[in-house]
Protein backbone atom coordinates (compact mmCIF):
# COMPACT_ATOMS: atom_id res chain seq x y z
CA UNK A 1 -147.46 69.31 -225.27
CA UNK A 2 -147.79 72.50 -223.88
CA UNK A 3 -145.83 75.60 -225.23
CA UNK A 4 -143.75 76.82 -222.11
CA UNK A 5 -143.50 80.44 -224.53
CA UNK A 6 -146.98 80.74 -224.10
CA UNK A 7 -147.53 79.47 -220.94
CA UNK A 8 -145.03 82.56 -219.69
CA UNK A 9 -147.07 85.02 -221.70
CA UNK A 10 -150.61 84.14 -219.81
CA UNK A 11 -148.54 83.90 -216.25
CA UNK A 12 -147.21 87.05 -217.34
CA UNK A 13 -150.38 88.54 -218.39
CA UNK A 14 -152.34 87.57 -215.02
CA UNK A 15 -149.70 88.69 -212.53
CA UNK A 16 -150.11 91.95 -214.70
CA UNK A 17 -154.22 92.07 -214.59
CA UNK A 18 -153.80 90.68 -210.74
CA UNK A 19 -151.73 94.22 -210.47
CA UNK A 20 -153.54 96.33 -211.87
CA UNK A 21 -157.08 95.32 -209.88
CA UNK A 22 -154.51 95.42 -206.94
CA UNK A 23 -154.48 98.91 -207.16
CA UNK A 24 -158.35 99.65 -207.58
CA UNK A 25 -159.92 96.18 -205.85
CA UNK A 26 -159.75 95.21 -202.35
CA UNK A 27 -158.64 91.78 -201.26
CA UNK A 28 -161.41 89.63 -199.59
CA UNK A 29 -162.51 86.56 -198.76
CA UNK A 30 -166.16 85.03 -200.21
CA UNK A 31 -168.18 82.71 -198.51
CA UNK A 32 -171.42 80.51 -199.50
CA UNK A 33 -174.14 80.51 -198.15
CA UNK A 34 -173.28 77.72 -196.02
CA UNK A 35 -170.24 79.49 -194.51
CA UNK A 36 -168.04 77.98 -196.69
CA UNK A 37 -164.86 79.78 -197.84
CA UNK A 38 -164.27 79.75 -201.84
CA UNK A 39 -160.92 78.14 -202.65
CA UNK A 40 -158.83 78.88 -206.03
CA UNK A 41 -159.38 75.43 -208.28
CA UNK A 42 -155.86 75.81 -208.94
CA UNK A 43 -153.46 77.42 -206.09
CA UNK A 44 -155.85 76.71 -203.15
CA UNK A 45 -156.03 80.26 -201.54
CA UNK A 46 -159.01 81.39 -200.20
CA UNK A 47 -158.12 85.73 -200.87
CA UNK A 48 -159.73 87.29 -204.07
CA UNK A 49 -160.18 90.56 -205.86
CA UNK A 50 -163.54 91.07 -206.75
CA UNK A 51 -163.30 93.58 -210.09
CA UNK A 52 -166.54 95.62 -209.78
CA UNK A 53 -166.11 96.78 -213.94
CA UNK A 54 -166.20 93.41 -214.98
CA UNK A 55 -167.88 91.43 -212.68
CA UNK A 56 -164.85 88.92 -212.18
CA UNK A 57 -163.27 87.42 -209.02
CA UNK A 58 -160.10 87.10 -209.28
CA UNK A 59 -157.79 84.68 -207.03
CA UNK A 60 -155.09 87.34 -205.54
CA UNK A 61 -152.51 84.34 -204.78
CA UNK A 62 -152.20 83.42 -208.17
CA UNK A 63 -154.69 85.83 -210.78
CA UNK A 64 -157.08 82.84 -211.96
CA UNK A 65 -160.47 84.05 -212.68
CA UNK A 66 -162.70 82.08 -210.81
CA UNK A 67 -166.37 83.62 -211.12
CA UNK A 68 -167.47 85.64 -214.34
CA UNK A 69 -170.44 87.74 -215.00
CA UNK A 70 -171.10 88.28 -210.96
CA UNK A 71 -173.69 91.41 -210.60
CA UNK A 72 -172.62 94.06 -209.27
CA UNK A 73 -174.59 95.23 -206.18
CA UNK A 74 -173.28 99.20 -205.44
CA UNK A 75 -175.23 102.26 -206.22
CA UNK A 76 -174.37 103.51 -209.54
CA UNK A 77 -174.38 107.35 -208.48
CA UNK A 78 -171.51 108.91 -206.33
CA UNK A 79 -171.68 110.58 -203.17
CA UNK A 80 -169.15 112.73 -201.00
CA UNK A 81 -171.13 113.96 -198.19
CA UNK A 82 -173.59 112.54 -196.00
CA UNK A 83 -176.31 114.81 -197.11
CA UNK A 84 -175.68 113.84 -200.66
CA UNK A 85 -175.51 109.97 -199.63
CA UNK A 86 -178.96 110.77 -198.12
CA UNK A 87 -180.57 112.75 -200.94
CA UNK A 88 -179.45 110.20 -204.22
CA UNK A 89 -180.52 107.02 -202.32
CA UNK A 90 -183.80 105.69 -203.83
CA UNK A 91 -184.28 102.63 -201.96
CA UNK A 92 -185.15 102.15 -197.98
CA UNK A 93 -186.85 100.12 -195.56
CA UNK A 94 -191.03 100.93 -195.14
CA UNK A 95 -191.66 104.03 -193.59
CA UNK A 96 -192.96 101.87 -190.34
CA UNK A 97 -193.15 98.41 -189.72
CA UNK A 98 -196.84 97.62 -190.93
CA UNK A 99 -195.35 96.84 -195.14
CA UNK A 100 -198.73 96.69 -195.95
CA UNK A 101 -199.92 99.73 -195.00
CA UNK A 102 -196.40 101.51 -195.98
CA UNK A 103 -196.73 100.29 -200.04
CA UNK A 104 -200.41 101.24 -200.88
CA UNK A 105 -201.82 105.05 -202.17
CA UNK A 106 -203.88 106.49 -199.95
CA UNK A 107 -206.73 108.30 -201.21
CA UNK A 108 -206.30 112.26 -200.63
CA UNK A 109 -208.75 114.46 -198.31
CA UNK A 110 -208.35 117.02 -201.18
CA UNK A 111 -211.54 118.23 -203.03
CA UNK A 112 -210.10 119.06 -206.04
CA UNK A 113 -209.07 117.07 -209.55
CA UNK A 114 -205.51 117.38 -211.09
CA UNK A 115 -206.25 120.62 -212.92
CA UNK A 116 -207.05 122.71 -209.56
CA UNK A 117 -210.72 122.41 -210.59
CA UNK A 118 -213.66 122.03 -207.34
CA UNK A 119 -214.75 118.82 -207.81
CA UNK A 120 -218.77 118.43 -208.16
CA UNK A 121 -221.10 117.14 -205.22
CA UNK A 122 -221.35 113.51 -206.78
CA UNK A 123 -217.62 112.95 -207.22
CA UNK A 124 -217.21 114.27 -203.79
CA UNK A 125 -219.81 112.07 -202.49
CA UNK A 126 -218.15 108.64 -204.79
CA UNK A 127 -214.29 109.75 -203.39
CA UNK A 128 -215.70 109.89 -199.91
CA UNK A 129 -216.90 106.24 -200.44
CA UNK A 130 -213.97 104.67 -202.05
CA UNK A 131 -211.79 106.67 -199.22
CA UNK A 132 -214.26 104.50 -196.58
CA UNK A 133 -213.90 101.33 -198.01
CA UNK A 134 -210.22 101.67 -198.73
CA UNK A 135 -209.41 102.07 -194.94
CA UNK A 136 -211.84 99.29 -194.35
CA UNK A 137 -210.40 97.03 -196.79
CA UNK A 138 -206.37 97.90 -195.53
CA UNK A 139 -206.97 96.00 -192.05
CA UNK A 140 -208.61 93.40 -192.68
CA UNK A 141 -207.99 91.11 -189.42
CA UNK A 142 -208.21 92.05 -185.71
CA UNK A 143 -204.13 91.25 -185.52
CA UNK A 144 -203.90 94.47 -187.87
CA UNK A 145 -206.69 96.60 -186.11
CA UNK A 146 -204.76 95.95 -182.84
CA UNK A 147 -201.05 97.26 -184.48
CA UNK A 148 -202.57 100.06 -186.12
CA UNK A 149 -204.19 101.35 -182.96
CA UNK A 150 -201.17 100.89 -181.11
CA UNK A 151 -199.46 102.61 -183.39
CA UNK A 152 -201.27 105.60 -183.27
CA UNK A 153 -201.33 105.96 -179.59
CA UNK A 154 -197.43 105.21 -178.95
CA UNK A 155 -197.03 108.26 -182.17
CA UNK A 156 -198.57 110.19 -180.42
CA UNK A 157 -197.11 109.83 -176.58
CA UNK A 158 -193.55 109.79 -178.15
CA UNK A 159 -194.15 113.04 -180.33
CA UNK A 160 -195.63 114.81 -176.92
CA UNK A 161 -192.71 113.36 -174.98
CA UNK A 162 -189.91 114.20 -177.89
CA UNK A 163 -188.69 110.23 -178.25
CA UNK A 164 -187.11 109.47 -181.25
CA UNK A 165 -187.59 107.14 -183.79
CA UNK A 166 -185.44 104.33 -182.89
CA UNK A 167 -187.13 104.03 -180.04
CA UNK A 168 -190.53 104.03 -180.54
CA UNK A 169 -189.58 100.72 -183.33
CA UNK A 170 -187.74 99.40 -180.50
CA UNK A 171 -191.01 99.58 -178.66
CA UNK A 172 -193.22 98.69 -181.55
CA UNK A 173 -191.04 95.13 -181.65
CA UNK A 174 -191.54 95.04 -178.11
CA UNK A 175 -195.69 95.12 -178.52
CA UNK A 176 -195.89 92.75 -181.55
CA UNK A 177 -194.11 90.15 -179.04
CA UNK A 178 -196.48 91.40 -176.61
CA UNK A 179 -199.60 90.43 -179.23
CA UNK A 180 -198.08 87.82 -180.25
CA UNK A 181 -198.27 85.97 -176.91
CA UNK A 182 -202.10 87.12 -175.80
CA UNK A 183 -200.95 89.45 -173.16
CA UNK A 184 -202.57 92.33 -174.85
CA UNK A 185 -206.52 90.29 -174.35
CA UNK A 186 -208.44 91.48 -171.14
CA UNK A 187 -205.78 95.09 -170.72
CA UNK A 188 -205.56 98.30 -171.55
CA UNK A 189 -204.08 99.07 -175.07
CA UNK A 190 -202.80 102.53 -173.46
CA UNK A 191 -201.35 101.29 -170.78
CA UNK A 192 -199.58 97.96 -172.63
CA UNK A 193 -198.06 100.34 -174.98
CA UNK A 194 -197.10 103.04 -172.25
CA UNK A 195 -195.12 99.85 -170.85
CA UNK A 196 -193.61 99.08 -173.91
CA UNK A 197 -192.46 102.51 -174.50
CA UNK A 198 -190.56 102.66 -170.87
CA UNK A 199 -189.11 99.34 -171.54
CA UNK A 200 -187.64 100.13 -174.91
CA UNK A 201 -186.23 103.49 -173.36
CA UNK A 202 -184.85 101.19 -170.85
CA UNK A 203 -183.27 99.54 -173.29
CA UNK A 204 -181.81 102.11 -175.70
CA UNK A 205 -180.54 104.33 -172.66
CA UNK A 206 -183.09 106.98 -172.80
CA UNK A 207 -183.86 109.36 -169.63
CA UNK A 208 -187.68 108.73 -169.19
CA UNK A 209 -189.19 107.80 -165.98
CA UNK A 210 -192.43 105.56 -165.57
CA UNK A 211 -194.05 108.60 -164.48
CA UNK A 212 -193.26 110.86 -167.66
CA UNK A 213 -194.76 108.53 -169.87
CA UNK A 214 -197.31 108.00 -167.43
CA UNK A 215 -198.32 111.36 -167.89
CA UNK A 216 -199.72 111.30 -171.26
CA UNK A 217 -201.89 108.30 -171.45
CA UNK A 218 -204.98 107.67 -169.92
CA UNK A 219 -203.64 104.83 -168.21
CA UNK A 220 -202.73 105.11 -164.22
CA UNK A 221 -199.05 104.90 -163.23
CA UNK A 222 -200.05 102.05 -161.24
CA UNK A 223 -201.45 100.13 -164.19
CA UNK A 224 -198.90 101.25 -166.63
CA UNK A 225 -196.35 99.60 -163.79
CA UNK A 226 -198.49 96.57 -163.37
CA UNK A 227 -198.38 95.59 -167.55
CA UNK A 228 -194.37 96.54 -167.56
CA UNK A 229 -193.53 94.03 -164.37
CA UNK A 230 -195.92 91.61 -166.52
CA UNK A 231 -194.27 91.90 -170.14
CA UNK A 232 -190.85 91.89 -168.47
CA UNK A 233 -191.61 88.62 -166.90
CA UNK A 234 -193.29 86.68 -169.58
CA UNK A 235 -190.57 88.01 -172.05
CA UNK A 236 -187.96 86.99 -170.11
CA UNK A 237 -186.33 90.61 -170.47
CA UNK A 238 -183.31 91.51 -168.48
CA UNK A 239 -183.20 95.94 -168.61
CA UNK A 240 -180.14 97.40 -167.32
CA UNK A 241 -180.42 99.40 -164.39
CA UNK A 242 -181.19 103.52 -165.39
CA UNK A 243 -177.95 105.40 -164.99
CA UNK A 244 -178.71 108.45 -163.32
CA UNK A 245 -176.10 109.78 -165.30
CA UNK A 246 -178.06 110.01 -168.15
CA UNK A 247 -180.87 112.50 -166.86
CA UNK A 248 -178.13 115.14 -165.72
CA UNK A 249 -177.87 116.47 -169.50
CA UNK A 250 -181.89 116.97 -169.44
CA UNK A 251 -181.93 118.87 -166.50
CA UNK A 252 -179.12 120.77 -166.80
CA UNK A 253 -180.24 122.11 -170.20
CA UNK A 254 -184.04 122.91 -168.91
CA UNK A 255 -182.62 125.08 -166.28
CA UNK A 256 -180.23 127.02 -168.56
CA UNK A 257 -176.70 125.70 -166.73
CA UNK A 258 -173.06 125.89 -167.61
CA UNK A 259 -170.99 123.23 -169.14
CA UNK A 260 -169.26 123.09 -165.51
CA UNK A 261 -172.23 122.55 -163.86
CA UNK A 262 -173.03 119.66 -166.39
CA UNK A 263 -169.55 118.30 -165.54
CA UNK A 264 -169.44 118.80 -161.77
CA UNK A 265 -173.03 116.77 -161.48
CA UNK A 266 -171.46 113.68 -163.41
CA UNK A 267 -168.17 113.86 -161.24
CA UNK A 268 -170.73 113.69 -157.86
CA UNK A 269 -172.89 110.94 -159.17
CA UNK A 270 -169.40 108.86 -160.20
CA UNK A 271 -168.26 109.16 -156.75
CA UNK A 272 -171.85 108.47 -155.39
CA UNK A 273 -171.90 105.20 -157.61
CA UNK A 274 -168.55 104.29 -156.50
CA UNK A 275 -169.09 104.54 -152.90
CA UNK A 276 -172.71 102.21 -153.62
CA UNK A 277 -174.88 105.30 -152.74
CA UNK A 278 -176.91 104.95 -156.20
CA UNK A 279 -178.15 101.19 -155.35
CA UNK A 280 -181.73 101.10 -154.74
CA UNK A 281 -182.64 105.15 -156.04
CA UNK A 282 -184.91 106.54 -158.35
CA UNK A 283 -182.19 107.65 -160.56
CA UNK A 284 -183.98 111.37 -161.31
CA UNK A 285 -183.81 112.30 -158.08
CA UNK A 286 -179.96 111.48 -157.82
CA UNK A 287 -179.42 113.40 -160.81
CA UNK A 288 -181.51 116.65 -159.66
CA UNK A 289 -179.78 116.15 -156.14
CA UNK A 290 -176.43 115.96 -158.27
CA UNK A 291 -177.09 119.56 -160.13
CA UNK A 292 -178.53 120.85 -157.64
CA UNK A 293 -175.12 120.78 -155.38
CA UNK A 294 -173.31 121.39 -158.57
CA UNK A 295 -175.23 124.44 -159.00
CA UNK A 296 -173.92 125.66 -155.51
CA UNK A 297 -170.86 125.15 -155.56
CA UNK A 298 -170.05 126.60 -159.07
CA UNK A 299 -172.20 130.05 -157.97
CA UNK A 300 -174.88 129.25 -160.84
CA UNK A 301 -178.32 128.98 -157.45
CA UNK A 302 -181.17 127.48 -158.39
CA UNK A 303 -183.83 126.95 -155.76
CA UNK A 304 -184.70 122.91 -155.17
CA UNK A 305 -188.28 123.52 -156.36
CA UNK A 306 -186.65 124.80 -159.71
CA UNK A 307 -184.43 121.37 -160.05
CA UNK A 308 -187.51 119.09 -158.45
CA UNK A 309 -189.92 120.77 -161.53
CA UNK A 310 -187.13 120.28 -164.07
CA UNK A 311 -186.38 116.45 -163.17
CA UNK A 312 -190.13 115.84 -162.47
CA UNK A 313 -189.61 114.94 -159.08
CA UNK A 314 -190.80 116.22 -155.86
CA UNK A 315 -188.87 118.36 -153.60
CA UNK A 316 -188.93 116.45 -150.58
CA UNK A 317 -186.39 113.49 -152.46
CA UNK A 318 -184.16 116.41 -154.14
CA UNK A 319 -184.17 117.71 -150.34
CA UNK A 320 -183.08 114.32 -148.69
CA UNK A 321 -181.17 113.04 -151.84
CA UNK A 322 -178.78 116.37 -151.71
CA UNK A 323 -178.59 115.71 -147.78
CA UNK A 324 -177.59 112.26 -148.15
CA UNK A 325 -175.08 113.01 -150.91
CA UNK A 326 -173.66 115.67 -149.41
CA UNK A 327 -172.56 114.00 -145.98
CA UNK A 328 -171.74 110.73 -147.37
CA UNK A 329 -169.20 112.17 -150.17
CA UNK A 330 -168.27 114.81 -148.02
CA UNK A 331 -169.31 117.68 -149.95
CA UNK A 332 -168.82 121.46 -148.19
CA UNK A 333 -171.51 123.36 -148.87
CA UNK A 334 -170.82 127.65 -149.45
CA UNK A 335 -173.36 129.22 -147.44
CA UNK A 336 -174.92 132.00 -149.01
C-alpha cells in the first residue's frame, strides 16, 4: 500500500521544483519528428518546462519529469549587444555556397616561410607546383568549373554595381537551377548570370534596371534580355512588378536632395499608381519624372539631364514622363 505521508511530500516537492523552473524556464510545447506533440504519461498535457541546467523536461500541468539527460543546444558564452553576439559566435554557414571550396586551405602567394625568412628558388619553384595542382585538383568536374566561373563573374558585376550579399546568393540559387536544367549549354555564361542577377533583384526588391547590369558584362542588353525571358519561363518564375517607388531613394541621394524632396516624389508616384498611370512604364523613368517635379516645386532645380544621368535614363522619357504626370495628376508647375 502506498504511504499517502509520502505521497504528499513528492506532490509537494514537484509543485515546488515545477515553481521554481517556472520562474527561470519557459513553457513550451515539444514535438517529434513526425509532428507529434509529447503528452505527460501521467496527467496528459502536452505544456513542459524544459530546465536548460539539468537537461530535464518537466510536465508544467502536473511537474513529472518526463525526459532526462536532454543536451543542451545554446551557446555557452553570453552576449548583450549585437556586436558582441557577432564577435563570440564561432560557428556559421560556408563563406559561399560551393562547401567544398569554403572548408579547404588554400596555399598562400607569399614567398616567405613562418619565420619571415625568403624562401630559396627550389621551394619557390615546389610551392608554385603544389599551388597548381591544388586548384586543379579542387574542381574536379565540369558542374564545378561552370559554378566557380559563374561565381567569379556575378562577384565581380555585383561589387562594381554595389549589390549586396543576399542578393547575389539569391542569384547564385537562381543559376544552379539554371545548370541544373541544361539551359546554361550553347549561351553565354555572362549573359546567363547577368539574367540571374536582374531576376534575383527582382525578387528581393532591389532598384536595378536590365540596363545597369547590362552595363558591366560583355553581354548585349538584348541577349542579357533574351536568357532572362528564357529562365523565367522554364522556371516557372512569377517576379513582382518593379515599384518605381523603390528607385526614388537612389536618385534622390545621387543628386544631393532634401528629405522633402524624397517625400514629395513618393506622394506623386502614390497618386500616379492610384490613378493606373504606372501600368505599362519603365519604372526609372517614373521615379526621375517623380523627383524631378518634386525638385520644382520644393525650390531644390535640377536640370532633367541631371535627373535622366542620375536614374540612367534618357532625357527624352524624364521629358514626356514629367509631362504626362503633371497633366494627368494635375500638378501646377512654378515657373521660374
Amino acid at each position: 500500500m502506498s504511504n499517502p505521508e509520502q505521497e504528499r511530500k513528492d506532490q509537494q516537492g514537484g509543485s515546488n521544483l515545477l515553481s521554481k523552473l517556472k520562474v527561470s524556464g519557459k513553457i513550451i510545447e515539444f514535438k517529434s519528428e513526425g509532428e507529434e506533440k509529447l503528452v505527460c504519461p501521467y496527467c496528459g498535457s502536452t505544456t513542459f518546462i524544459f530546465d536548460y541546467e539539468n537537461g530535464q523536461v518537466i510536465c508544467a500541468k502536473c511537474g513529472s519529469v518526463v525526459l532526462e539527460h536532454v543536451i543542451d543546444l545554446r551557446p555557452e558564452w553570453r552576449a548583450f549587444t549585437a556586436e558582441e553576439k557577432e564577435t563570440r559566435a564561432r560557428a556559421g554557414g560556408p563563406l559561399n555556397r560551393l562547401t567544398s571550396e569554403a572548408l579547404t586551405t588554400t596555399i598562400d602567394w607569399a614567398t616567405k616561410d613562418a619565420s619571415g625568412k625568403e624562401l630559396d628558388i627550389k621551394r619557390k619553384l615546389e610551392i608554385l607546383k603544389y599551388r597548381k595542382w591544388q586548384q586543379r585538383v579542387r574542381v574536379q568536374t565540369s558542374y564545378e568549373r561552370n559554378i566557380i566561373q559563374a561565381m567569379n563573374e556575378l562577384s565581380r558585376i555585383s561589387s562594381q554595381l554595389g549589390i549586396p550579399k543576399a542578393c547575389v546568393d539569391e542569384a547564385m540559387g537562381v543559376y544552379e537551377q539554371v545548370l541544373t536544367k541544361g539551359l546554361v549549354r550553347g549561351r553565354s555564361v555572362e549573359a546567363i548570370v547577368a539574367a540571374c542577377l536582374h531576376m534575383a533583384c527582382r525578387k528581393i526588391g532591389m532598384p536595378r534596371s536590365l540596363d545597369e547590369i547590362s552595363q558591366y558584362t560583355r553581354a548585349s542588353r538584348k541577349e542579357v534580355a533574351r536568357c532572362f525571358r528564357l529562365i523565367a519561363r522554364e522556371l516557372g518564375v512569377r517576379l513582382p512588378l518593379s515599384d518605381p517607388k523603390l528607385y526614388v531613394p537612389r536618385i534622390v541621394e545621387q543628386l544631393k536632395l532634401s528629405g522633402e524632396i524624397l517625400k514629395e516624389a513618393l506622394n506623386i508616384l502614390e497618386q500616379a499608381k492610384r490613378k493606373g498611370l504606372t501600368a505599362g512604364k519603365d519604372p526609372a523613368g517614373l521615379a526621375a519624372a517623380a523627383v524631378y517635379i518634386a525638385s520644382l516645386l520644393r525650390g531644390e532645380v535640377r536640370t532633367q539631364k541631371e535627373v535622366a544621368m542620375a536614374a540612367q535614363v534618357t532625357e527624352v522619357t524624364v521629358r514626356n514622363r514629367y509631362k504626362e504626370l503633371a497633366r494627368e495628376l494635375n500638378i501646377k508647375i512654378p515657373i521660374k
